[in-house]
PDB file of N, CA and C in Angstrom:
ATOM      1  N   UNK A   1     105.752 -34.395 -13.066  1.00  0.00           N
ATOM      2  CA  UNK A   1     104.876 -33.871 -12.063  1.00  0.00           C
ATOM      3  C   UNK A   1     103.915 -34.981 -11.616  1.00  0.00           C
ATOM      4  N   UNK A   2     103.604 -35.019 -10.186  1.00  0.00           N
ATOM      5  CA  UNK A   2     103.122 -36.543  -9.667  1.00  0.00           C
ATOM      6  C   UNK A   2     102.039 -35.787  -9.473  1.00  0.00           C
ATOM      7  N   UNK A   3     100.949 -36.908  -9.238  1.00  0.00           N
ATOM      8  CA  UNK A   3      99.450 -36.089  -8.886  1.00  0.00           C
ATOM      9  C   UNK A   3      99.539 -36.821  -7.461  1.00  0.00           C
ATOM     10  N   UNK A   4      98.951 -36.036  -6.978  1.00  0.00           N
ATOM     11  CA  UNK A   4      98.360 -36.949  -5.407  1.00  0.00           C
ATOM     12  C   UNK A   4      97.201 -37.368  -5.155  1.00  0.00           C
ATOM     13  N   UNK A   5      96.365 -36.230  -5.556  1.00  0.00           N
ATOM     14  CA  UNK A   5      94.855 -36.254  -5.197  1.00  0.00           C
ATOM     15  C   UNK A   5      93.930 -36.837  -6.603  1.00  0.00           C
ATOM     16  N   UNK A   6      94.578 -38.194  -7.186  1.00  0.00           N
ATOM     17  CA  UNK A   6      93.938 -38.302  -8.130  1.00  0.00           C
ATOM     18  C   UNK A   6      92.393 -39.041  -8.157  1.00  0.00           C
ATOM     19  N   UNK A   7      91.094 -38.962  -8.585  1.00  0.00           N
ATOM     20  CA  UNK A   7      90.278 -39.712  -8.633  1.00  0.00           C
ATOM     21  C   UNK A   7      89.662 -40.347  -9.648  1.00  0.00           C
ATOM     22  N   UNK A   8      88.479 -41.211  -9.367  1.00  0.00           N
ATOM     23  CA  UNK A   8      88.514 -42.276 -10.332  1.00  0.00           C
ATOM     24  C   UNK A   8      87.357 -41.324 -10.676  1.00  0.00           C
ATOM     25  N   UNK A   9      87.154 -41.261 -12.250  1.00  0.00           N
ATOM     26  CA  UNK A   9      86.146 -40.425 -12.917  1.00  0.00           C
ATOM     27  C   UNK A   9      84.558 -41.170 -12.782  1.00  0.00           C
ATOM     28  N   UNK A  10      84.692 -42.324 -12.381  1.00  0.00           N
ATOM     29  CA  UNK A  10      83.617 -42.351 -12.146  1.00  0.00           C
ATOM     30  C   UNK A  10      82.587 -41.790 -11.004  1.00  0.00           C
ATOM     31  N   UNK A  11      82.995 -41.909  -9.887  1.00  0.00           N
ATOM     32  CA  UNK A  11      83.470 -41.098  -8.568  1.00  0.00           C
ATOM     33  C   UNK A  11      83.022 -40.026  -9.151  1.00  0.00           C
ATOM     34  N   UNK A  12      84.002 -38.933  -9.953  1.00  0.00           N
ATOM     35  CA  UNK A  12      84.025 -37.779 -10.163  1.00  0.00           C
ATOM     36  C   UNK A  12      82.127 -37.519 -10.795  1.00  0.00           C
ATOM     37  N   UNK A  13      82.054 -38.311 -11.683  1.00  0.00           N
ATOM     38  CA  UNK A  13      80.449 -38.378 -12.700  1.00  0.00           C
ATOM     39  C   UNK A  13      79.315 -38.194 -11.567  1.00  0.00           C
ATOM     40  N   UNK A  14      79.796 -39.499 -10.527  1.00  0.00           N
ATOM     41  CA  UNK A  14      78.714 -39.824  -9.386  1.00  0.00           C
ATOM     42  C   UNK A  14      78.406 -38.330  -8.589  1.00  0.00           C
ATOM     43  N   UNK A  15      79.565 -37.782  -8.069  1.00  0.00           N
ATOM     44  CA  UNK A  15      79.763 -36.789  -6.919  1.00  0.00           C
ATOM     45  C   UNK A  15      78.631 -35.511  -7.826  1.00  0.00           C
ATOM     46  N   UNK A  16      79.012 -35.009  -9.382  1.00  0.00           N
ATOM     47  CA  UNK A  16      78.505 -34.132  -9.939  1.00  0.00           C
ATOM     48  C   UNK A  16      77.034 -34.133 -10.029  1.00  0.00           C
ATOM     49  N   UNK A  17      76.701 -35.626 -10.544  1.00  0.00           N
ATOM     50  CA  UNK A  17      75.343 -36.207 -10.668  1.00  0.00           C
ATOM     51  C   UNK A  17      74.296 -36.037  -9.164  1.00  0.00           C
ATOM     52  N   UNK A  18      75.157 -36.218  -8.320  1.00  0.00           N
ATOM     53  CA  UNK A  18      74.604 -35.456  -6.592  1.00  0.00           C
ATOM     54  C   UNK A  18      74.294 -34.482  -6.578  1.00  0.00           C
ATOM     55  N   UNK A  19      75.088 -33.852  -6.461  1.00  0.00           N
ATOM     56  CA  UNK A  19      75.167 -31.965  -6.191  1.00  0.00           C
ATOM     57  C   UNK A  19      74.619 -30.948  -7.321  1.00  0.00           C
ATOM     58  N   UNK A  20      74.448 -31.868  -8.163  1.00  0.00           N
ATOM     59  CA  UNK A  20      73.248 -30.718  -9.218  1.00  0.00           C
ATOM     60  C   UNK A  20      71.818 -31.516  -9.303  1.00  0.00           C
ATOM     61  N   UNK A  21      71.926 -32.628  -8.356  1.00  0.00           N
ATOM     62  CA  UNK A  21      70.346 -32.807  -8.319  1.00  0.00           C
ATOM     63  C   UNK A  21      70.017 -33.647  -9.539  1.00  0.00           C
ATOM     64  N   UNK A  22      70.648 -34.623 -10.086  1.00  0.00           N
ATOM     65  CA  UNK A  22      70.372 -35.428 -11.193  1.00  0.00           C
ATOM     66  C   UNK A  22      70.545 -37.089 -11.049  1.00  0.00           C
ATOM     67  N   UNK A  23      71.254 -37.200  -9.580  1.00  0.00           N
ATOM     68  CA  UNK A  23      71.117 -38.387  -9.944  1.00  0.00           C
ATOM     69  C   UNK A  23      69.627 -39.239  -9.204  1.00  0.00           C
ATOM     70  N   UNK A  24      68.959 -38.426  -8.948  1.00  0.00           N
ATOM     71  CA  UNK A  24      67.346 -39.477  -8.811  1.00  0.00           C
ATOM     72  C   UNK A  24      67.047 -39.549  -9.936  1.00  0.00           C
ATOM     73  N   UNK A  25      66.274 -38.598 -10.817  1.00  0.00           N
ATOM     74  CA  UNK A  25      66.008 -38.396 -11.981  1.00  0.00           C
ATOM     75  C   UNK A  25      66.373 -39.399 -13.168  1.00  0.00           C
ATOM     76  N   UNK A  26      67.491 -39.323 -12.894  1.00  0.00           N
ATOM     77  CA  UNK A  26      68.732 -40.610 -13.758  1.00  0.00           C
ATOM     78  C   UNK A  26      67.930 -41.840 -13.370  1.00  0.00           C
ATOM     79  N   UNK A  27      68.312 -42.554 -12.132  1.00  0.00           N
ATOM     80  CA  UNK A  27      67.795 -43.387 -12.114  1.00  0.00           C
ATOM     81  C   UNK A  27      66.164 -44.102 -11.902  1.00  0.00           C
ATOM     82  N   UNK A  28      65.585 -42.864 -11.803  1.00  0.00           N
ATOM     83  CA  UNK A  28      64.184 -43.127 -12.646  1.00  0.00           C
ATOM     84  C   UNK A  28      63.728 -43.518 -13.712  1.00  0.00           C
ATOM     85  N   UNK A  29      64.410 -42.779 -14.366  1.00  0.00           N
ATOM     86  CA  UNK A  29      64.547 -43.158 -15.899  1.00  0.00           C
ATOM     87  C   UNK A  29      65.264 -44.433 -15.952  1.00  0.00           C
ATOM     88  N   UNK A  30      66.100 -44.812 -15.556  1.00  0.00           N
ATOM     89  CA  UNK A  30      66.635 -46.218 -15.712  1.00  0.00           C
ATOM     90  C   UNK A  30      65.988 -47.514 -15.264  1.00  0.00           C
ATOM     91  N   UNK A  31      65.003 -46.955 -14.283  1.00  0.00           N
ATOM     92  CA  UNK A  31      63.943 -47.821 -13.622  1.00  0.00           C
ATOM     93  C   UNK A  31      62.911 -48.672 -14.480  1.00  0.00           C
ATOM     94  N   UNK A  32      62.845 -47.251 -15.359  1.00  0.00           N
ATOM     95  CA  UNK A  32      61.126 -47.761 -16.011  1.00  0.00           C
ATOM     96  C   UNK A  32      62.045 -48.060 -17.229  1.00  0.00           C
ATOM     97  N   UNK A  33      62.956 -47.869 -17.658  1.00  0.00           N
ATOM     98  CA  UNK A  33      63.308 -48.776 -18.750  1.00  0.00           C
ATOM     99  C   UNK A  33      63.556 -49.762 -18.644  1.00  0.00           C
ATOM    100  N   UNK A  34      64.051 -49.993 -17.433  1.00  0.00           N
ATOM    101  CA  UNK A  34      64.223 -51.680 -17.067  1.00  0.00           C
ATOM    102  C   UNK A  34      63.080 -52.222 -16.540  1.00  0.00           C
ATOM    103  N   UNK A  35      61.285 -51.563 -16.772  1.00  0.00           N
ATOM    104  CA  UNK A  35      60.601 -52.731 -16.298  1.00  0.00           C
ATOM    105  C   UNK A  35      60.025 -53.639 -17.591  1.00  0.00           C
ATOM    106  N   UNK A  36      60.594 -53.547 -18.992  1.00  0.00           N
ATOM    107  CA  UNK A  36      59.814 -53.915 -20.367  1.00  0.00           C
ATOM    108  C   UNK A  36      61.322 -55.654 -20.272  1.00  0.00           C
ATOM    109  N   UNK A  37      62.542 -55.288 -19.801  1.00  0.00           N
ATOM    110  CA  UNK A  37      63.329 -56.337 -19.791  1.00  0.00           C
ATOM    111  C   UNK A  37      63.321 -57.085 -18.336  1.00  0.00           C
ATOM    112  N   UNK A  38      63.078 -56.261 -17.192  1.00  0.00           N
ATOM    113  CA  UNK A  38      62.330 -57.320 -16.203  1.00  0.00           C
ATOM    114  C   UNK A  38      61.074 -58.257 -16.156  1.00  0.00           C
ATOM    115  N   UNK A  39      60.125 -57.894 -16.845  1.00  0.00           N
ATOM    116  CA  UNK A  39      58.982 -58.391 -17.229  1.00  0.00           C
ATOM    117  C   UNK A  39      58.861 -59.474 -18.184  1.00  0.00           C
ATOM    118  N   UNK A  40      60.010 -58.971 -19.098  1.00  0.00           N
ATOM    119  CA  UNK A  40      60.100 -59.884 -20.469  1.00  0.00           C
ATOM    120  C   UNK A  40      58.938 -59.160 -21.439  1.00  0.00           C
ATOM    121  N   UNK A  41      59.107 -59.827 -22.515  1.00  0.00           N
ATOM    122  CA  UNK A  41      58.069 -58.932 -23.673  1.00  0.00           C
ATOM    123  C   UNK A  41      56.491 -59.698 -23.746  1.00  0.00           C
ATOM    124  N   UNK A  42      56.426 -60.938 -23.504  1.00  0.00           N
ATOM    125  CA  UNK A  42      54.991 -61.744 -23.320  1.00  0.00           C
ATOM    126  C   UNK A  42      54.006 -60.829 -22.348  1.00  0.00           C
ATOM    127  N   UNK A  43      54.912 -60.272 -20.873  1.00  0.00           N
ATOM    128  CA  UNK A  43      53.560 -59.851 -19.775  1.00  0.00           C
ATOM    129  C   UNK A  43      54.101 -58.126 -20.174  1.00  0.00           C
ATOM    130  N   UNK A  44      54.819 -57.627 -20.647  1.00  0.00           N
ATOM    131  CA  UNK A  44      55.286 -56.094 -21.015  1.00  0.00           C
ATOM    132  C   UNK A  44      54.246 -55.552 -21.692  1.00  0.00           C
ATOM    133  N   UNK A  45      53.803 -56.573 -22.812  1.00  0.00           N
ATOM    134  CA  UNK A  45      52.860 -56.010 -23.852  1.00  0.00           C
ATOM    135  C   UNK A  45      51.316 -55.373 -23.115  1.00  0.00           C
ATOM    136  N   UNK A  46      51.094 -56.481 -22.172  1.00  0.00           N
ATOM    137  CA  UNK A  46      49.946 -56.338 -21.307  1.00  0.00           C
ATOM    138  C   UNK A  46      49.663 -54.557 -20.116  1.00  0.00           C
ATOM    139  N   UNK A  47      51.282 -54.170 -20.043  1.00  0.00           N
ATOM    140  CA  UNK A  47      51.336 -52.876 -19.329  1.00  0.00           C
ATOM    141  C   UNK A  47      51.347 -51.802 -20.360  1.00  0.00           C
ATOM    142  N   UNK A  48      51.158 -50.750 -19.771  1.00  0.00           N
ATOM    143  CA  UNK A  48      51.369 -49.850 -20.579  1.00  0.00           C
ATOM    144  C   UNK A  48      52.473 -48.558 -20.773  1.00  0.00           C
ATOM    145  N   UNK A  49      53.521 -48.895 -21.346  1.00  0.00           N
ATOM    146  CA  UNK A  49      55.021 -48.427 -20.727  1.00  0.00           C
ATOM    147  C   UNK A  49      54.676 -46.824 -20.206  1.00  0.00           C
ATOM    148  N   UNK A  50      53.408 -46.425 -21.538  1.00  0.00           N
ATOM    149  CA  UNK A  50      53.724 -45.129 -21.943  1.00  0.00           C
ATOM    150  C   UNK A  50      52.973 -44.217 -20.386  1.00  0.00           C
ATOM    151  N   UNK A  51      52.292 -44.865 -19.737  1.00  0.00           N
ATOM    152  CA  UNK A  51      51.427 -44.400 -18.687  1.00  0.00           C
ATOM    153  C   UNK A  51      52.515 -44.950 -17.086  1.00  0.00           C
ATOM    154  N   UNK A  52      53.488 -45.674 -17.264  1.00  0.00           N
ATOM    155  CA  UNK A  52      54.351 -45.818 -16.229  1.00  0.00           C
ATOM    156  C   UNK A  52      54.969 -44.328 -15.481  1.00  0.00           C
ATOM    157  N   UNK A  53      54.884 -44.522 -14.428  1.00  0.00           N
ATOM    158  CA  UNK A  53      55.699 -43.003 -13.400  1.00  0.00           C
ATOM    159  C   UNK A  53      55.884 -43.382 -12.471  1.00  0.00           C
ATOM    160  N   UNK A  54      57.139 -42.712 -11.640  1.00  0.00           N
ATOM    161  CA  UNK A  54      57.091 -43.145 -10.356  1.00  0.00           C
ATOM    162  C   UNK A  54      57.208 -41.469  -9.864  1.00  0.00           C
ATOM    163  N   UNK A  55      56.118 -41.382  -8.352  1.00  0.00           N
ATOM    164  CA  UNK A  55      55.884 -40.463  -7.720  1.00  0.00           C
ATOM    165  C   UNK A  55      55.954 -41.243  -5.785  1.00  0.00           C
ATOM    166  N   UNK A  56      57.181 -40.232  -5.372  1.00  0.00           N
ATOM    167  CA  UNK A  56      57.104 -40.754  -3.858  1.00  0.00           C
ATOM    168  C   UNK A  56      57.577 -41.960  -3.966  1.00  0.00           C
ATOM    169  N   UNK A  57      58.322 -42.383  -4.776  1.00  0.00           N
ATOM    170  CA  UNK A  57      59.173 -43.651  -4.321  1.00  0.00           C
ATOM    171  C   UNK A  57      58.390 -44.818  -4.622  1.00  0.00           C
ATOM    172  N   UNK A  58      56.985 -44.604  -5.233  1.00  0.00           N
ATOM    173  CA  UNK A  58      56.122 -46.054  -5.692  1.00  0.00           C
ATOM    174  C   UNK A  58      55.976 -45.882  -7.447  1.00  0.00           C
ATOM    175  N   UNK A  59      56.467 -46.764  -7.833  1.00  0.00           N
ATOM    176  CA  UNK A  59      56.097 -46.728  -9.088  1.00  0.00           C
ATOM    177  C   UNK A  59      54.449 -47.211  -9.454  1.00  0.00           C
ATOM    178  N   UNK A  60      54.041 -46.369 -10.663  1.00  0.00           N
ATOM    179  CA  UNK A  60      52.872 -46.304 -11.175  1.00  0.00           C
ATOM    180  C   UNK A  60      52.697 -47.026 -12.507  1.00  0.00           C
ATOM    181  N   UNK A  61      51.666 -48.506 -12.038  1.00  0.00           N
ATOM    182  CA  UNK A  61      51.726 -49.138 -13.575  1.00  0.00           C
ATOM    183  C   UNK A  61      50.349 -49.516 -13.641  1.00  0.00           C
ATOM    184  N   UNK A  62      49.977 -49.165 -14.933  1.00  0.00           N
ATOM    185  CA  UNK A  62      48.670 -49.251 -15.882  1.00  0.00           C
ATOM    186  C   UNK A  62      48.737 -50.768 -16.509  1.00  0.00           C
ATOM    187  N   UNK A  63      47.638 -51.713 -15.869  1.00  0.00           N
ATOM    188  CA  UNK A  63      48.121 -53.099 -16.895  1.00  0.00           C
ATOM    189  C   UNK A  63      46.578 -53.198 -17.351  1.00  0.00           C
ATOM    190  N   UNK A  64      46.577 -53.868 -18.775  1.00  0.00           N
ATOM    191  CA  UNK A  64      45.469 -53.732 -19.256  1.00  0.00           C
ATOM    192  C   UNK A  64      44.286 -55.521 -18.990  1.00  0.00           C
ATOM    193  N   UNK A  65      45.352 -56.375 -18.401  1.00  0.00           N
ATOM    194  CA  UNK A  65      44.900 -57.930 -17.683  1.00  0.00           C
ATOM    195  C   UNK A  65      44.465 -57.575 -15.901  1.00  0.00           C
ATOM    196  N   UNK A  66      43.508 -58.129 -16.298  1.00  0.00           N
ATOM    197  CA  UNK A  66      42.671 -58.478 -14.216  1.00  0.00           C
ATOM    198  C   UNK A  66      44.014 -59.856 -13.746  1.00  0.00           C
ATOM    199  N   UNK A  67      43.680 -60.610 -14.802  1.00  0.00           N
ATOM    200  CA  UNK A  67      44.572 -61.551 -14.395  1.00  0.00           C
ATOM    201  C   UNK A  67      46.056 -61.387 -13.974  1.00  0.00           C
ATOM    202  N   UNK A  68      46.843 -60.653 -15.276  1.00  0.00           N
ATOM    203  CA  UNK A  68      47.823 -60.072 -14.903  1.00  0.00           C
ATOM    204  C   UNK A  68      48.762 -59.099 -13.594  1.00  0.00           C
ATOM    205  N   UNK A  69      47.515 -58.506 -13.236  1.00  0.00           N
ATOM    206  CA  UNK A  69      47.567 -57.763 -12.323  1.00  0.00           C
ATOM    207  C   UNK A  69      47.392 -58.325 -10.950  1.00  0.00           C
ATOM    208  N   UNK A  70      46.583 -59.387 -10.911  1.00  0.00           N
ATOM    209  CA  UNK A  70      47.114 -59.828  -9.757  1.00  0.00           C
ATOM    210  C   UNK A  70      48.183 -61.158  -9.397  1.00  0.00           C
ATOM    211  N   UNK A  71      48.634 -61.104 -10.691  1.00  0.00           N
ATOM    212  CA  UNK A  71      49.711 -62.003 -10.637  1.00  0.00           C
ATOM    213  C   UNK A  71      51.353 -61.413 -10.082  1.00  0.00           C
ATOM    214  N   UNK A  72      50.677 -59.948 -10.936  1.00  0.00           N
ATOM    215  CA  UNK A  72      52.047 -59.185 -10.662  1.00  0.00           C
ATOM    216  C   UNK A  72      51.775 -58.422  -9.125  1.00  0.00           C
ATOM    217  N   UNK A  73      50.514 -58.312  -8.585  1.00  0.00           N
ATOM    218  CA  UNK A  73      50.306 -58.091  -7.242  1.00  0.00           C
ATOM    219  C   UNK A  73      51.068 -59.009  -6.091  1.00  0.00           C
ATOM    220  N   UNK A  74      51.007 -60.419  -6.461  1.00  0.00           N
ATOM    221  CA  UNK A  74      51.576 -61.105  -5.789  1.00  0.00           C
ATOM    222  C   UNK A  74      52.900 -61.351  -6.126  1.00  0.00           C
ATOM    223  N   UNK A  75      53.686 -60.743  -6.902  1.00  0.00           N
ATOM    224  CA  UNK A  75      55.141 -60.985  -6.865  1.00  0.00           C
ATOM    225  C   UNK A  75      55.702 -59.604  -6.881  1.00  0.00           C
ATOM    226  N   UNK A  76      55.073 -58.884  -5.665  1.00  0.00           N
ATOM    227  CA  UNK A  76      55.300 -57.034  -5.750  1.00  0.00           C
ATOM    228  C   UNK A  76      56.605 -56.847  -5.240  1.00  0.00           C
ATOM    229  N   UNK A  77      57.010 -57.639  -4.375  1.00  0.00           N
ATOM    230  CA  UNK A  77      58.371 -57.335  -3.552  1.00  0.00           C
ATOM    231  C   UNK A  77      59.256 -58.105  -4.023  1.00  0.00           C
ATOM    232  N   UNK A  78      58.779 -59.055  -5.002  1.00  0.00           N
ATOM    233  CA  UNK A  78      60.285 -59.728  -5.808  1.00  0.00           C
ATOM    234  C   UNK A  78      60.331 -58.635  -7.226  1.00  0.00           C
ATOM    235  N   UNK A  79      59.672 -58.391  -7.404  1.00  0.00           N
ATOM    236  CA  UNK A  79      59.629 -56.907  -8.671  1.00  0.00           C
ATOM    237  C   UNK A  79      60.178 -55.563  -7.759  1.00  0.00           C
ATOM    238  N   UNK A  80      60.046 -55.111  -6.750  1.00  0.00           N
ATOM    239  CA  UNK A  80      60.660 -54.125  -6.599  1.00  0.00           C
ATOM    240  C   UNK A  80      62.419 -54.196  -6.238  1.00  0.00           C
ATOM    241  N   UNK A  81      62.945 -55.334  -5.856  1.00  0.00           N
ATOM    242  CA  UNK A  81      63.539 -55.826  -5.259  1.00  0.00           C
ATOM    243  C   UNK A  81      64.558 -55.786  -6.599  1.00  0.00           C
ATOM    244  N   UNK A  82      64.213 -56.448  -7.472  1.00  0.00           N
ATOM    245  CA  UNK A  82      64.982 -57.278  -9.121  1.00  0.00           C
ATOM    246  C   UNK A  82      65.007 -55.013  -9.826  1.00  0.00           C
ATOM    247  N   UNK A  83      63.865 -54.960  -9.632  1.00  0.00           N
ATOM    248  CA  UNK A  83      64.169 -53.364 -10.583  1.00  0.00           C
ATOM    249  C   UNK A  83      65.250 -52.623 -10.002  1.00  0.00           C
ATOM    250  N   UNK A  84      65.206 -52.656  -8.252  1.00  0.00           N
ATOM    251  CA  UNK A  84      66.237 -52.044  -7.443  1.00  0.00           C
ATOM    252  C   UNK A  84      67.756 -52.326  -7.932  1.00  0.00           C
ATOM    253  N   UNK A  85      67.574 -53.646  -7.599  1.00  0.00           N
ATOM    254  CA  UNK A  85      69.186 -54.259  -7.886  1.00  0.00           C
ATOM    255  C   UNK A  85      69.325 -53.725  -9.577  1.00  0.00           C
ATOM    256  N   UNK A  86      68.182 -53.810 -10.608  1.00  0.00           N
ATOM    257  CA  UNK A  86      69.244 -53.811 -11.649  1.00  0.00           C
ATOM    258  C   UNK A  86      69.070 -52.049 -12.106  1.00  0.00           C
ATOM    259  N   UNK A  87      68.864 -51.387 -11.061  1.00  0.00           N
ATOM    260  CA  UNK A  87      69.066 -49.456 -11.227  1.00  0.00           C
ATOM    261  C   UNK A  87      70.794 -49.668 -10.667  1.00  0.00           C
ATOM    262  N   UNK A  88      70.486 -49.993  -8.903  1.00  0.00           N
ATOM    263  CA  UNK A  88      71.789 -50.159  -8.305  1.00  0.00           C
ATOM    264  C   UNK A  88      71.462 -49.533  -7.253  1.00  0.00           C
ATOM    265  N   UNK A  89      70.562 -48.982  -6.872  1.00  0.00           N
ATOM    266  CA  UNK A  89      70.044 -47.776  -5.791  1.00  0.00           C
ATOM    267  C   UNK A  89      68.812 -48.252  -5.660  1.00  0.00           C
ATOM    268  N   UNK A  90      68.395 -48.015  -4.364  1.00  0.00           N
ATOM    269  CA  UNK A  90      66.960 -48.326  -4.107  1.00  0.00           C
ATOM    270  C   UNK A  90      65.862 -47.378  -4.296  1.00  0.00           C
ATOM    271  N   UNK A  91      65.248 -46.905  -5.511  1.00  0.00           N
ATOM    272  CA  UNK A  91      64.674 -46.004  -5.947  1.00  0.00           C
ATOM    273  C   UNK A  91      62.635 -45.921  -6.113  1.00  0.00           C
ATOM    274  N   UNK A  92      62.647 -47.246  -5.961  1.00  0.00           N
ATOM    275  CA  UNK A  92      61.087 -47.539  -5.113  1.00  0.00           C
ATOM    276  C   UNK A  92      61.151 -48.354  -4.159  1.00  0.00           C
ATOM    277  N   UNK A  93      59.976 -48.034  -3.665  1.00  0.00           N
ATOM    278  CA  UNK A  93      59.893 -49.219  -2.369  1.00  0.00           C
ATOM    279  C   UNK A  93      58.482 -49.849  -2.239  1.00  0.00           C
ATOM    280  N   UNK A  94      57.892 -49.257  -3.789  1.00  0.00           N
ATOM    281  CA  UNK A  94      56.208 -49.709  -3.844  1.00  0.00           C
ATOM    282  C   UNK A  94      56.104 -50.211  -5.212  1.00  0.00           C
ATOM    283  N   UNK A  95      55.163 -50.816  -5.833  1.00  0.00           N
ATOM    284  CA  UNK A  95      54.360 -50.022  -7.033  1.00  0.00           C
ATOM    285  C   UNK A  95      53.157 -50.638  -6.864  1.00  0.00           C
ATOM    286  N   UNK A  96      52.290 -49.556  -7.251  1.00  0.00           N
ATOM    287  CA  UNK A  96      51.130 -49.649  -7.147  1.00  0.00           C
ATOM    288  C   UNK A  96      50.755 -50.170  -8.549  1.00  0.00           C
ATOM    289  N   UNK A  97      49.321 -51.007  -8.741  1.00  0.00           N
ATOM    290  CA  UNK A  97      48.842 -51.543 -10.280  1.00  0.00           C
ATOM    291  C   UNK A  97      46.988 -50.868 -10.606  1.00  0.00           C
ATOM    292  N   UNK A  98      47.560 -50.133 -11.452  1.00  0.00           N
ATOM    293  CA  UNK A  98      46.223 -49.483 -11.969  1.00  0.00           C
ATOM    294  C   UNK A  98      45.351 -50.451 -12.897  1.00  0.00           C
TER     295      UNK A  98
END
């Protein structure tokens, strides 16, 4: 028996992950886990993972350096840019620094 209509399960994961409303969520979560290995662990320590959120498409980060913060102010669009690519989806388009 031949199949015709066969698809690739990943496809299949993606399409499900749509239509029940999970795949933002997903990659939110994949966002802020990837900002402690975008950052590296030297300027990571300085944020505060546990106070990170993203609301409206800007992520929300608590850093506990003046200095820091405007270091990472000025490299805002090469940080949203590097978190994007390594989710795979463009899932902010801000972050703001508390």
């Amino acid at each position: 028996m031949k199949r015709n209509k066969a698809q690739n399960i990943s496809d299949l994961v993606l399409q499900f992950l749509r239509l029940s409303g999970l795949e933002t969520p997903l990659n939110e979560h994949r966002l802020i886990q990837a900002w402690s290995d975008v950052l590296g662990p030297q300027m990571s320590k300085y944020t505060d993972v546990e106070h990170l959120y993203i609301k409206n498409q800007k992520l929300y980060v608590h850093v506990t350096s003046a200095a820091l913060r405007q270091e990472l102010s000025m490299a805002r669009s090469t940080l949203v840019k590097t978190l994007n690519n390594r989710v795979g989806s463009q899932v902010i388009v801000d972050i703001i620094f508390n």
